[in-house]
Structures are given as C-alpha cells and as structure tokens.
Protein backbone atom coordinates (compact mmCIF):
# COMPACT_ATOMS: atom_id res chain seq x y z
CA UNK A 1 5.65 5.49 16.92
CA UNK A 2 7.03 2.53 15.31
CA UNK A 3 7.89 2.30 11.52
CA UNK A 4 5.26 -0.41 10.79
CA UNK A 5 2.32 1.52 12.22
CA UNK A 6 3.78 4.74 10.15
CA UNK A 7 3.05 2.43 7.21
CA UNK A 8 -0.10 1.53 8.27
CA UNK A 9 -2.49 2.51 5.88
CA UNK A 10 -5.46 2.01 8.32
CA UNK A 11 -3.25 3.53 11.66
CA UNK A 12 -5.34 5.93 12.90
CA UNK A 13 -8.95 4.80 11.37
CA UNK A 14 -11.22 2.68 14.03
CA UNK A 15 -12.81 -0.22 12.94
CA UNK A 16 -16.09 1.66 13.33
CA UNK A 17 -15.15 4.14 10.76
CA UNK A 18 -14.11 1.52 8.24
CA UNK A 19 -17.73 -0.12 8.57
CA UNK A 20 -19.43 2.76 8.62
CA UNK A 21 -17.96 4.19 5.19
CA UNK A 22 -18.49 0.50 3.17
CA UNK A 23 -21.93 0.55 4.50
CA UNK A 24 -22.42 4.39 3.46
CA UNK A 25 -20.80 3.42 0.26
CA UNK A 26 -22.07 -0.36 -0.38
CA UNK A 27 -25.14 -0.45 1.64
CA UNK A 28 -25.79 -3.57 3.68
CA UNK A 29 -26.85 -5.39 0.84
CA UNK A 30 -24.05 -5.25 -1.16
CA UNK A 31 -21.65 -5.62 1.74
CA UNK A 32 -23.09 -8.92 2.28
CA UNK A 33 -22.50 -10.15 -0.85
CA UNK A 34 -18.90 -8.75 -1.04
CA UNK A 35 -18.75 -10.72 2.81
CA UNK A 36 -20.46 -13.50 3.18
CA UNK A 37 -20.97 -12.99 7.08
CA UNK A 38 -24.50 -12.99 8.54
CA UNK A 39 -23.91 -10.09 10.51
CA UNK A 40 -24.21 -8.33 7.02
CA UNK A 41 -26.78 -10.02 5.64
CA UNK A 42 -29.21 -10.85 8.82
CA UNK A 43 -30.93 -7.97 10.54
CA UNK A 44 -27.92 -5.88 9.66
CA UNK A 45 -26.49 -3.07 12.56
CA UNK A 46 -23.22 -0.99 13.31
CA UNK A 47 -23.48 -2.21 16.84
CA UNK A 48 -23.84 -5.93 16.47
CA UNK A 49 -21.60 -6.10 13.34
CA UNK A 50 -18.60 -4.46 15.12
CA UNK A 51 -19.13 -7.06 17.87
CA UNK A 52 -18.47 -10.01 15.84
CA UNK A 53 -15.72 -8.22 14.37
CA UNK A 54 -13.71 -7.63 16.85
CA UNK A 55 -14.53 -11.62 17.75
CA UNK A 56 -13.32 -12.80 14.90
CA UNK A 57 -9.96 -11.73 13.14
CA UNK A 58 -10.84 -13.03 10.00
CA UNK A 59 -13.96 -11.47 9.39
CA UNK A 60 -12.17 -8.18 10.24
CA UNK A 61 -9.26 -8.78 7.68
CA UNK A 62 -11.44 -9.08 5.26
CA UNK A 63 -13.42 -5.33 6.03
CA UNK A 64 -10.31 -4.25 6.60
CA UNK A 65 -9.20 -5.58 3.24
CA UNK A 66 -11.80 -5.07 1.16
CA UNK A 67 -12.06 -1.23 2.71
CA UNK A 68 -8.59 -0.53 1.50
CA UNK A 69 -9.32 -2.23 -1.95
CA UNK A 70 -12.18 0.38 -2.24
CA UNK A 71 -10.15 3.59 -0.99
CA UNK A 72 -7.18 2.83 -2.91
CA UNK A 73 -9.36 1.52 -6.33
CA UNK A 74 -12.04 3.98 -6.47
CA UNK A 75 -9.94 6.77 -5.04
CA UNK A 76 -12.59 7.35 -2.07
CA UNK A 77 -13.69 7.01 1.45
C-alpha cells in the first residue's frame, strides 16, 4: 500500500457509502442545497446520482469534500 492512500482519509469508503450517509444524514433536500447539482435536487436517487458522479470529478470532490467536512466537524458518519 502506498503512503498516500495510508493517509487517505476516504481509502477504503466507496463512493456509494459516502452518498448514502450525507443523504441519511442531510436528506436530499438539504444535500441539494449544500450541492447545487440536479442530480440532488431533481427526482433525487442513489443509482442515478452515483452515475453522474463518477462522470464528473468535480461534482465528486465536492461529496467527497463536503462528507469529510461533516465526519470530521460533527464527529459522525
């Protein structure tokens, strides 16, 4: 294993786990307002959300981001 994915703080968590928990802990709703994207705010889904996702990079750096903002601040998920 290489010494950047040891400090990974996501190695090891799939994307699908990362929406899952902010949608658990946000709901839908409030995920789209936190990310702007319309796979949040239109007709919202696990499936169809983690398909644009892993389209486009951005939109995951910000889940990403905003999931480790949430673990690390509130001390959950």
């Amino acid at each position: 294993m290489s010494i950047t994915q040891k400090s990974n703080p996501l190695h090891g968590i799939t994307l699908e786990v990362i929406l899952t928990r902010l949608v658990e802990h946000y709901g839908w709703e409030k995920l789209g307002e936190k990310i702007s994207i319309n796979c949040f705010t239109k007709d919202p889904g696990i499936k169809s959300s983690l398909k644009f996702l892993r389209q486009t990079p951005w939109a995951r750096e910000k889940l990403e981001s905003l999931y480790l903002h949430t673990r690390l601040r509130k001390n959950i998920l």
